[in-house]
C-alpha atoms as a PDB file:
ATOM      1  CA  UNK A   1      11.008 -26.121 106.992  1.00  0.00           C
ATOM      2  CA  UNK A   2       8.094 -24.274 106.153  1.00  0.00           C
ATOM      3  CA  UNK A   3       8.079 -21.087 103.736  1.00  0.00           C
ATOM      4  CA  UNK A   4       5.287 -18.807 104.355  1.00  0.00           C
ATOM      5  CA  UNK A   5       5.143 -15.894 101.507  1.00  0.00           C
ATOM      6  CA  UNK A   6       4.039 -12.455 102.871  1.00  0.00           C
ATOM      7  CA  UNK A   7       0.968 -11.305 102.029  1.00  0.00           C
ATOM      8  CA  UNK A   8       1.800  -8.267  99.643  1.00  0.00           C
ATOM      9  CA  UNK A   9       3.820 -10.629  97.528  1.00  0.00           C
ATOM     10  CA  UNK A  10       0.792 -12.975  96.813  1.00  0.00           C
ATOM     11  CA  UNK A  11      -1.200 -10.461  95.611  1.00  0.00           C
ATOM     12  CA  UNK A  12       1.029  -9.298  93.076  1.00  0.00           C
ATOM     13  CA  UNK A  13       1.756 -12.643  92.119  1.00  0.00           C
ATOM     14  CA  UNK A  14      -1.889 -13.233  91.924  1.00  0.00           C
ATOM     15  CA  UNK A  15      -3.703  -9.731  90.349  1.00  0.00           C
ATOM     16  CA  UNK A  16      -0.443 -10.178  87.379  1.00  0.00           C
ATOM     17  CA  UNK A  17      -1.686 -10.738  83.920  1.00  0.00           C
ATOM     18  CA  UNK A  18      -0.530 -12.290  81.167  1.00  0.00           C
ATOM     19  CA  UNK A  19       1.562 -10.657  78.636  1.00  0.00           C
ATOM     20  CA  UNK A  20      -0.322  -9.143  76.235  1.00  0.00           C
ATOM     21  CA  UNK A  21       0.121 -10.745  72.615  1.00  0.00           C
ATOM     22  CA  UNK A  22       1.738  -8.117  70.144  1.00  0.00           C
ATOM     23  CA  UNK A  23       1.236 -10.533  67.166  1.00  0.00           C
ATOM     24  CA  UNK A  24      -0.168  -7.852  64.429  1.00  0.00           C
ATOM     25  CA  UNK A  25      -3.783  -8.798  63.634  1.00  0.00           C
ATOM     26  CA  UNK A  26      -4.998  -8.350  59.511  1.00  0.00           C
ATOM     27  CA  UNK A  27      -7.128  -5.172  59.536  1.00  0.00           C
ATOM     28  CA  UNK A  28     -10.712  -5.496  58.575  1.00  0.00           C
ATOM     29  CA  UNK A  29     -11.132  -5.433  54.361  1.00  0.00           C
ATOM     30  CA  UNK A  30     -12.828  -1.923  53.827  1.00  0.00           C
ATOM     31  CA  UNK A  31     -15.436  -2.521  51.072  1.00  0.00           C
ATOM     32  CA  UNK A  32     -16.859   0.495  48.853  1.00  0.00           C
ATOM     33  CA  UNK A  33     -19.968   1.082  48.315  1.00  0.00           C
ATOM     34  CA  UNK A  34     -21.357   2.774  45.298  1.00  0.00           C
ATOM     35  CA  UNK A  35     -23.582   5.225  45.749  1.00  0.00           C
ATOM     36  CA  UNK A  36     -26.221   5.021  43.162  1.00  0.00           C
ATOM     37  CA  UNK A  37     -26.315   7.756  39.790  1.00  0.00           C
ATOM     38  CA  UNK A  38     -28.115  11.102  40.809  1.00  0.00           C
ATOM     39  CA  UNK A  39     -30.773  12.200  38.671  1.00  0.00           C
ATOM     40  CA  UNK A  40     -28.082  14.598  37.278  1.00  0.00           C
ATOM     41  CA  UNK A  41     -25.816  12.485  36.274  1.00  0.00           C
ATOM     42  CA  UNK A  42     -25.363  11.649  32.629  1.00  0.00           C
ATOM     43  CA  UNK A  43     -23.556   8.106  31.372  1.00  0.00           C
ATOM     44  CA  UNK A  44     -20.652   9.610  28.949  1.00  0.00           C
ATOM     45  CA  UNK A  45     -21.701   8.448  25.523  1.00  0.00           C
ATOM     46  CA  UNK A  46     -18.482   8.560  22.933  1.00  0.00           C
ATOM     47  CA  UNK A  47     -19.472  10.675  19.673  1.00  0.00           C
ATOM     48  CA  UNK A  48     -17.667  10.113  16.578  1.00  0.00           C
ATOM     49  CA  UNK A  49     -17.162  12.146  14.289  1.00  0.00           C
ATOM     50  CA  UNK A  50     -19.286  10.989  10.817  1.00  0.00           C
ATOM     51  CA  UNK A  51     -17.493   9.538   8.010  1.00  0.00           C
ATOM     52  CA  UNK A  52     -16.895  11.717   4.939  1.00  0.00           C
ATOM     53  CA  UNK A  53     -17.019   9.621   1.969  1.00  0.00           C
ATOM     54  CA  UNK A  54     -14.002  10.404  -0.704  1.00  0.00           C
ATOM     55  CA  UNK A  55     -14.096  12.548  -4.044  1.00  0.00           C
ATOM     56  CA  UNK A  56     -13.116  10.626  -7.079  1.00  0.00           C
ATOM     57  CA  UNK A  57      -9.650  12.619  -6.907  1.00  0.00           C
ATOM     58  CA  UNK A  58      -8.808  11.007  -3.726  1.00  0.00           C
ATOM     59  CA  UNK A  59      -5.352   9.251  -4.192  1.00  0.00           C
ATOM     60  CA  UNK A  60      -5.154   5.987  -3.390  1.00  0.00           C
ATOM     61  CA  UNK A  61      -1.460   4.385  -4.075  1.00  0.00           C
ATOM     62  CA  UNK A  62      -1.317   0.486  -5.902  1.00  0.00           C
ATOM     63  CA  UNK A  63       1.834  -0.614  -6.784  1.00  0.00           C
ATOM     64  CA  UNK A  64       2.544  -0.431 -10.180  1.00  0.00           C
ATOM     65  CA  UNK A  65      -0.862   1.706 -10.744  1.00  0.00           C
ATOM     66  CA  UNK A  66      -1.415   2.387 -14.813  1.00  0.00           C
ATOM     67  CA  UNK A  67      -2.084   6.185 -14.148  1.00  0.00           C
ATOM     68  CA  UNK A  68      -4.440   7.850 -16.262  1.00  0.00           C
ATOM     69  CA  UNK A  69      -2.969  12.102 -16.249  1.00  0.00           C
ATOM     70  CA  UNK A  70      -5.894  13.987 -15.580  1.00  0.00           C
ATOM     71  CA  UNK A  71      -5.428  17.912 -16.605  1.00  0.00           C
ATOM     72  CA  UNK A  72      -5.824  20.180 -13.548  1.00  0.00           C
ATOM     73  CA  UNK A  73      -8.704  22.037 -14.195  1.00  0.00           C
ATOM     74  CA  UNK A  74     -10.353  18.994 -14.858  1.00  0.00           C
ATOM     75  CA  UNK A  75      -9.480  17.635 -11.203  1.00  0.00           C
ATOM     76  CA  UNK A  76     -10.596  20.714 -10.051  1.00  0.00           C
ATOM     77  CA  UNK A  77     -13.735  20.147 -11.287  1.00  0.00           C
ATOM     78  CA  UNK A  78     -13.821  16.843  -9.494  1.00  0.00           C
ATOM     79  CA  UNK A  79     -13.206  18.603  -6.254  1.00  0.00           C
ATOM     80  CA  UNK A  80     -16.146  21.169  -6.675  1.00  0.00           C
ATOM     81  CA  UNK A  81     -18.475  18.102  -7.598  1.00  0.00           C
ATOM     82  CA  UNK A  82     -17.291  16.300  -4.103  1.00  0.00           C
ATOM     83  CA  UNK A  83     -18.074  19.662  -2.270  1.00  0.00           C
ATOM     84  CA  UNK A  84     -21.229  20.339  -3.643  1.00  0.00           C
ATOM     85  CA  UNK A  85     -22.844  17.035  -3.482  1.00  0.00           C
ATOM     86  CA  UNK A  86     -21.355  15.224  -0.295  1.00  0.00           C
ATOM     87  CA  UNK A  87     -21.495  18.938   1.825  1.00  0.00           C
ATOM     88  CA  UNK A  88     -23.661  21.146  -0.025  1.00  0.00           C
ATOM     89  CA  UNK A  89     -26.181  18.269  -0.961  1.00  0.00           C
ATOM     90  CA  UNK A  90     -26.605  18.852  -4.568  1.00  0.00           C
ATOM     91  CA  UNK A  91     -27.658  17.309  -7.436  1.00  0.00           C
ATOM     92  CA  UNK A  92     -27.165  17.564 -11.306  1.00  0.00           C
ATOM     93  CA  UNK A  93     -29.896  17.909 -13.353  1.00  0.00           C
ATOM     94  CA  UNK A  94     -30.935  14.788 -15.393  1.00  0.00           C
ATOM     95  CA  UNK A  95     -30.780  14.087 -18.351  1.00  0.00           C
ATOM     96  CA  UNK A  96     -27.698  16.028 -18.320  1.00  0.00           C
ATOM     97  CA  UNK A  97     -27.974  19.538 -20.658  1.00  0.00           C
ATOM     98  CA  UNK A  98     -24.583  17.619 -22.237  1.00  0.00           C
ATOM     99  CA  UNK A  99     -24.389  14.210 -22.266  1.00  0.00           C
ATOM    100  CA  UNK A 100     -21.729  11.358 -22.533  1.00  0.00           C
ATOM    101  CA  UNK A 101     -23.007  10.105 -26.098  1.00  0.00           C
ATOM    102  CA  UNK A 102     -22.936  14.045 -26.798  1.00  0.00           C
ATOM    103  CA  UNK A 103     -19.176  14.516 -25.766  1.00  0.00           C
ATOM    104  CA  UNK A 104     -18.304  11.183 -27.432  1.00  0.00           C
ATOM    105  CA  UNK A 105     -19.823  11.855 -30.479  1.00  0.00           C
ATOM    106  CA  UNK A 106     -18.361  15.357 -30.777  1.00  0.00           C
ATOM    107  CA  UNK A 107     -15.250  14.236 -30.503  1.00  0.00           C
ATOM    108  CA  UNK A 108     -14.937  11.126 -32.898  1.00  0.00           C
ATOM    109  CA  UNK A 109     -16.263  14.202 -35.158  1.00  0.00           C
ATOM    110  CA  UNK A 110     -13.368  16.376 -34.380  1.00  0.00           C
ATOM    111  CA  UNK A 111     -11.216  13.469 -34.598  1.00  0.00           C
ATOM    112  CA  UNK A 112     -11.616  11.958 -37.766  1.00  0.00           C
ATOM    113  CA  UNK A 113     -11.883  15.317 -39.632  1.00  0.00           C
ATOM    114  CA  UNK A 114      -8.420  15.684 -39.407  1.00  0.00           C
ATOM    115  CA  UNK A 115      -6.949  15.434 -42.969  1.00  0.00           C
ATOM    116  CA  UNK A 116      -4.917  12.559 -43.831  1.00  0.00           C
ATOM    117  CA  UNK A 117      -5.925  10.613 -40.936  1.00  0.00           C
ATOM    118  CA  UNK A 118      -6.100   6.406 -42.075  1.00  0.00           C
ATOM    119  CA  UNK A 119      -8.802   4.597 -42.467  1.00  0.00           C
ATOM    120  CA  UNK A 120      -7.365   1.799 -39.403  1.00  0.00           C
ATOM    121  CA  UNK A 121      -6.874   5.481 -37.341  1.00  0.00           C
ATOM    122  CA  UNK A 122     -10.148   6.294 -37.996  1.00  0.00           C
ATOM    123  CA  UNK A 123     -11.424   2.636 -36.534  1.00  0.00           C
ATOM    124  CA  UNK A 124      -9.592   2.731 -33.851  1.00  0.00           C
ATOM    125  CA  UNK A 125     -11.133   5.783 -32.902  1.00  0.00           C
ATOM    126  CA  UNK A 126     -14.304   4.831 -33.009  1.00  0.00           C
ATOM    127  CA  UNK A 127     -13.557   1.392 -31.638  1.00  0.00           C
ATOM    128  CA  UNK A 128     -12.078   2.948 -28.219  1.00  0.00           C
ATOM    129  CA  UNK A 129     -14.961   5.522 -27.821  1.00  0.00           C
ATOM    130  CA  UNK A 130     -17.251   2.826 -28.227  1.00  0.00           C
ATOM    131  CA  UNK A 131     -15.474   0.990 -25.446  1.00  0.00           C
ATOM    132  CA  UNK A 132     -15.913   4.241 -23.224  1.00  0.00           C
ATOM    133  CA  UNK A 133     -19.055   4.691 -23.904  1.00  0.00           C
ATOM    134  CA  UNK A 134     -19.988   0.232 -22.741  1.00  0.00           C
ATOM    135  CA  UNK A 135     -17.567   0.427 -19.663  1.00  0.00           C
ATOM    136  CA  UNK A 136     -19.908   4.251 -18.230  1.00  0.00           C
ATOM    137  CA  UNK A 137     -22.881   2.301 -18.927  1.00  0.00           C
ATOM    138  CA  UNK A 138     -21.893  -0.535 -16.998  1.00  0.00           C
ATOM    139  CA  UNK A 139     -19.414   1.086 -14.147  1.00  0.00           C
ATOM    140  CA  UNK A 140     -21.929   4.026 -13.324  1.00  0.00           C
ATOM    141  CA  UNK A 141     -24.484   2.151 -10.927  1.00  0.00           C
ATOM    142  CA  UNK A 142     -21.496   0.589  -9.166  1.00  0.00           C
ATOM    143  CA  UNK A 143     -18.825   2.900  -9.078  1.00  0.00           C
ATOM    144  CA  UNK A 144     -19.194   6.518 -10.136  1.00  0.00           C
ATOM    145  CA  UNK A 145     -22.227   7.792  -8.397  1.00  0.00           C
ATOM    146  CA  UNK A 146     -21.978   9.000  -4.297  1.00  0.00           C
ATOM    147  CA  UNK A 147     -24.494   7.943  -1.737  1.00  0.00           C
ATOM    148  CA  UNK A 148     -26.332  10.887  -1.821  1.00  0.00           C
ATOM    149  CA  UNK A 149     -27.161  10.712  -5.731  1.00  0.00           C
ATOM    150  CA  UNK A 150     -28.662   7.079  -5.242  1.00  0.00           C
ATOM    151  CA  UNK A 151     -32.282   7.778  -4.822  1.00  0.00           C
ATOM    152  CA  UNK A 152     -31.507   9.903  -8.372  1.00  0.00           C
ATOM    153  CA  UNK A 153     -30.579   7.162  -9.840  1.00  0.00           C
ATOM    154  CA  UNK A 154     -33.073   4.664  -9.063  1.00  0.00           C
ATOM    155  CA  UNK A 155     -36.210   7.587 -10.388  1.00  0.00           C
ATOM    156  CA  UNK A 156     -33.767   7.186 -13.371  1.00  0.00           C
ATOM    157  CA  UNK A 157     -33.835   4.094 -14.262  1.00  0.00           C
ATOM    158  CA  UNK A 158     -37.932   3.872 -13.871  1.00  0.00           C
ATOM    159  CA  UNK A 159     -39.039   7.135 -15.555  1.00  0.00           C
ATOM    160  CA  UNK A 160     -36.297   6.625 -18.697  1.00  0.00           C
ATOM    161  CA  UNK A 161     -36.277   3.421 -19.275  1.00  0.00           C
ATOM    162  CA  UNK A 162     -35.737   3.209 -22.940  1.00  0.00           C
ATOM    163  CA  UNK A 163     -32.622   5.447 -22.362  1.00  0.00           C
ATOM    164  CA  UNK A 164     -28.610   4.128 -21.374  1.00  0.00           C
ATOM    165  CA  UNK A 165     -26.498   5.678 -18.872  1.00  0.00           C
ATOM    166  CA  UNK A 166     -24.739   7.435 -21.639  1.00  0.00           C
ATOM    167  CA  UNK A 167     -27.749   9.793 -22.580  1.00  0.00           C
ATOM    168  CA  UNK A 168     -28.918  10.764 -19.509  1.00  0.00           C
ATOM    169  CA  UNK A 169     -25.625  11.445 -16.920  1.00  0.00           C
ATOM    170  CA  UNK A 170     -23.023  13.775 -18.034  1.00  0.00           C
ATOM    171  CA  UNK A 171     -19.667  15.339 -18.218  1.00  0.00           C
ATOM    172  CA  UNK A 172     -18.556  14.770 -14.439  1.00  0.00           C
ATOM    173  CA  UNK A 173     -19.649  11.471 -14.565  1.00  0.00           C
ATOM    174  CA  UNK A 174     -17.642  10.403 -17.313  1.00  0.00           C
ATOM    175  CA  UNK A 175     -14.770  12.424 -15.536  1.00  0.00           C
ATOM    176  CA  UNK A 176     -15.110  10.726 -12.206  1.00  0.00           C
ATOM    177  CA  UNK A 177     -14.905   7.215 -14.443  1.00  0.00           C
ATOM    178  CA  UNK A 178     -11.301   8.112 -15.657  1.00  0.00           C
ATOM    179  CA  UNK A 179     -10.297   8.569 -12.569  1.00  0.00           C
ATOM    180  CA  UNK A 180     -11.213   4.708 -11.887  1.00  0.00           C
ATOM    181  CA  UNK A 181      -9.974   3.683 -15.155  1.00  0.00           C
ATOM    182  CA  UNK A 182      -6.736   3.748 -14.682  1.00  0.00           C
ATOM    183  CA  UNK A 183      -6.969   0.989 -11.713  1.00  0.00           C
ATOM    184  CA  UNK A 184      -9.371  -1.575 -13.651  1.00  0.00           C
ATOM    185  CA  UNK A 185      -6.827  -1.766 -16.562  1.00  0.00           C
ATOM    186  CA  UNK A 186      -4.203  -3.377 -13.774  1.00  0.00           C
ATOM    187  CA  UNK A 187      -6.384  -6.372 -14.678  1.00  0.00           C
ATOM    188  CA  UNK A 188      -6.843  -6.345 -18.681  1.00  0.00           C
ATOM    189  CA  UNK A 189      -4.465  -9.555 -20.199  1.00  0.00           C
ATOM    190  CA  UNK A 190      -3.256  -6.923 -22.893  1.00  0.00           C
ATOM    191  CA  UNK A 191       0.729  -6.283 -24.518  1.00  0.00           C
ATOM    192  CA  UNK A 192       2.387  -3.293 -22.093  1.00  0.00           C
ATOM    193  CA  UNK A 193       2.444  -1.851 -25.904  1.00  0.00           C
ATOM    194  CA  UNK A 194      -1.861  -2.325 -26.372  1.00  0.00           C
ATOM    195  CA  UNK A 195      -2.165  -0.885 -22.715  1.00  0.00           C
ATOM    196  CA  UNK A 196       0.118   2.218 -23.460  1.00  0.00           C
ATOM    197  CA  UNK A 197      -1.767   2.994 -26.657  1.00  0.00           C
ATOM    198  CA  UNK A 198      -5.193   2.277 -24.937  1.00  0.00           C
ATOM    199  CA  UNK A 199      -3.918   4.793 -22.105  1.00  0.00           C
ATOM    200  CA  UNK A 200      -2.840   7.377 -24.568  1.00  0.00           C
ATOM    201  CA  UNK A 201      -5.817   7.155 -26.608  1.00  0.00           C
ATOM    202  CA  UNK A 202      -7.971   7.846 -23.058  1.00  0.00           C
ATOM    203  CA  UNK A 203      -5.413  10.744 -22.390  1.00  0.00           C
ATOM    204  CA  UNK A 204      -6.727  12.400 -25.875  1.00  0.00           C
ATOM    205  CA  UNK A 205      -9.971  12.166 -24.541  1.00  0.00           C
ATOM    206  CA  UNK A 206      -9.644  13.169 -21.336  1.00  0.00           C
ATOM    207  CA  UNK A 207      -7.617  16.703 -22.879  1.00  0.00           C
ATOM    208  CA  UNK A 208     -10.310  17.119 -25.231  1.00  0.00           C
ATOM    209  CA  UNK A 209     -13.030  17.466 -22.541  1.00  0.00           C
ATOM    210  CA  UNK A 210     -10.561  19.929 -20.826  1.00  0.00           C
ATOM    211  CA  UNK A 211     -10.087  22.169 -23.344  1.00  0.00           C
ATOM    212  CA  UNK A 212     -14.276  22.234 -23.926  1.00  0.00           C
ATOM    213  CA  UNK A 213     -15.399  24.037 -20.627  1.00  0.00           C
ATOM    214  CA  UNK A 214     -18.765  24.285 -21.401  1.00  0.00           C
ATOM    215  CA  UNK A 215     -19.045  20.706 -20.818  1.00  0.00           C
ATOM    216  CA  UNK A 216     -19.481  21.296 -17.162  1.00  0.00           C
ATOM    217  CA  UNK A 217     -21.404  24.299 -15.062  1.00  0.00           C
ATOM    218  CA  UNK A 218     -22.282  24.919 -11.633  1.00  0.00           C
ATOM    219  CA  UNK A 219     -25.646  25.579 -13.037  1.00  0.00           C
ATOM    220  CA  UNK A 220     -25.967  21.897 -13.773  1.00  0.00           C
ATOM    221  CA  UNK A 221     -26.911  21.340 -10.318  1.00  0.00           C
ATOM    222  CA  UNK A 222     -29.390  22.183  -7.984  1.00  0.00           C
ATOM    223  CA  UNK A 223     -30.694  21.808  -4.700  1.00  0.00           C
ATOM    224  CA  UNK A 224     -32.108  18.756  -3.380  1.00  0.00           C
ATOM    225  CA  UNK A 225     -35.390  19.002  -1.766  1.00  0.00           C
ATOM    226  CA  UNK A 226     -36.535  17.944   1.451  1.00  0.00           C
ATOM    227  CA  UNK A 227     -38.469  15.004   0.512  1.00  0.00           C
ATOM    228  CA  UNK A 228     -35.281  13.947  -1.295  1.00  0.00           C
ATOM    229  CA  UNK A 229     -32.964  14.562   1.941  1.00  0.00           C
ATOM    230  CA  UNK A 230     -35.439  11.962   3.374  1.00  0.00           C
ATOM    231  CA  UNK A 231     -35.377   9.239   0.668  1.00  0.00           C
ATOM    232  CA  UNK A 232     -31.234   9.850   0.888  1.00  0.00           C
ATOM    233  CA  UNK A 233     -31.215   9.083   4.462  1.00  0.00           C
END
């Protein structure tokens, strides 16, 4: 028997398409591109802030630290010499108007005029001043000067060469030095009882430059000149 399909149903069995797939297809990778710096645009460039170098009063804790007591208007002093050579650029006049072997030598002079004072007193005096007066000599190129009094120092040592240390810088040197002291004795192989006498013998010192204010003046320094500014770069 013969099946014969009408015409109308061929067709649509014919013109039918296939199901569509519905299998999600990975969208297309977007890419960015850059547009290139306008002529207005500026690359960001960090600043920091400059470094400001420390005053000689500046605490700086070490365990078990042999303190040397500096009077207060002594380490005011010290902050007023940080101020006016680090911001106001200043520097002292040298030779200094009072020197180091001045202040020494005034007071081993005060010192051993006391009456009744012993002779071994009276060496040990001059036996620790001398020792202040060899460790400024040797500490002030290294440690006691800031950056800005280097150039200073280096005219100096050519135009007075027959000279130490101790007769041309002054009074503030020799106060920033005892504010060092006290560190550099951590390493001196000495008795706790040599150390405390050496300390308390420094102390003495250090009260007897308080208690002589004309040691320092603000009129010891000036300003630097242009041509230094330059050489202090």
């Amino acid at each position: 028997m013969k099946v014969v399909l009408k015409k109308e149903e061929k067709e649509k069995e014919v013109s039918t398409p296939p199901a569509p797939d519905k299998t999600p297809k990975p969208k297309p990778e977007k890419r960015q591109i850059s547009s290139p710096p306008s002529d207005t645009e500026q690359p960001e460039v960090k600043r920091t802030k400059p470094k400001t170098e420390p005053s000689f009063i500046d605490e700086v804790e070490i365990e078990n630290e042999i303190k040397i007591t500096i009077p207060p208007a002594l380490q005011n002093w010290l902050i007023d010499d940080w101020d006016l050579v680090t911001r106001q650029k200043k520097i002292l006049q040298l030779p200094a108007r009072v020197t180091v072997d001045h202040i020494i030598a005034s007071y081993v002079k005060e010192k051993v005029s006391v009456k009744g004072l012993s002779q071994n007193m009276e060496i040990t005096i001059v036996q620790i001043t001398n020792r202040i007066r060899d460790c400024f000599n040797s500490l002030l190129g290294n440690m006691l000067l800031y950056k800005f009094e280097r150039p200073q120092y280096a005219e100096m040592l050519t135009e007075y060469k027959h000279l130490r240390m101790c007769e041309i810088y002054g009074a503030i040197h020799l106060l920033r030095m005892f504010t060092k002291l006290g560190e550099m004795l951590q390493s001196v192989s000495s008795s706790a009882r040599a150390i405390s006498s050496l300390v308390n013998h420094i102390e003495d010192f250090v009260r007897f430059m308080s208690v002589n204010p004309s040691f320092f003046s603000l009129n010891d320094y000036v300003v630097a000149s242009p041509e230094y500014h330059r050489r202090a770069l």
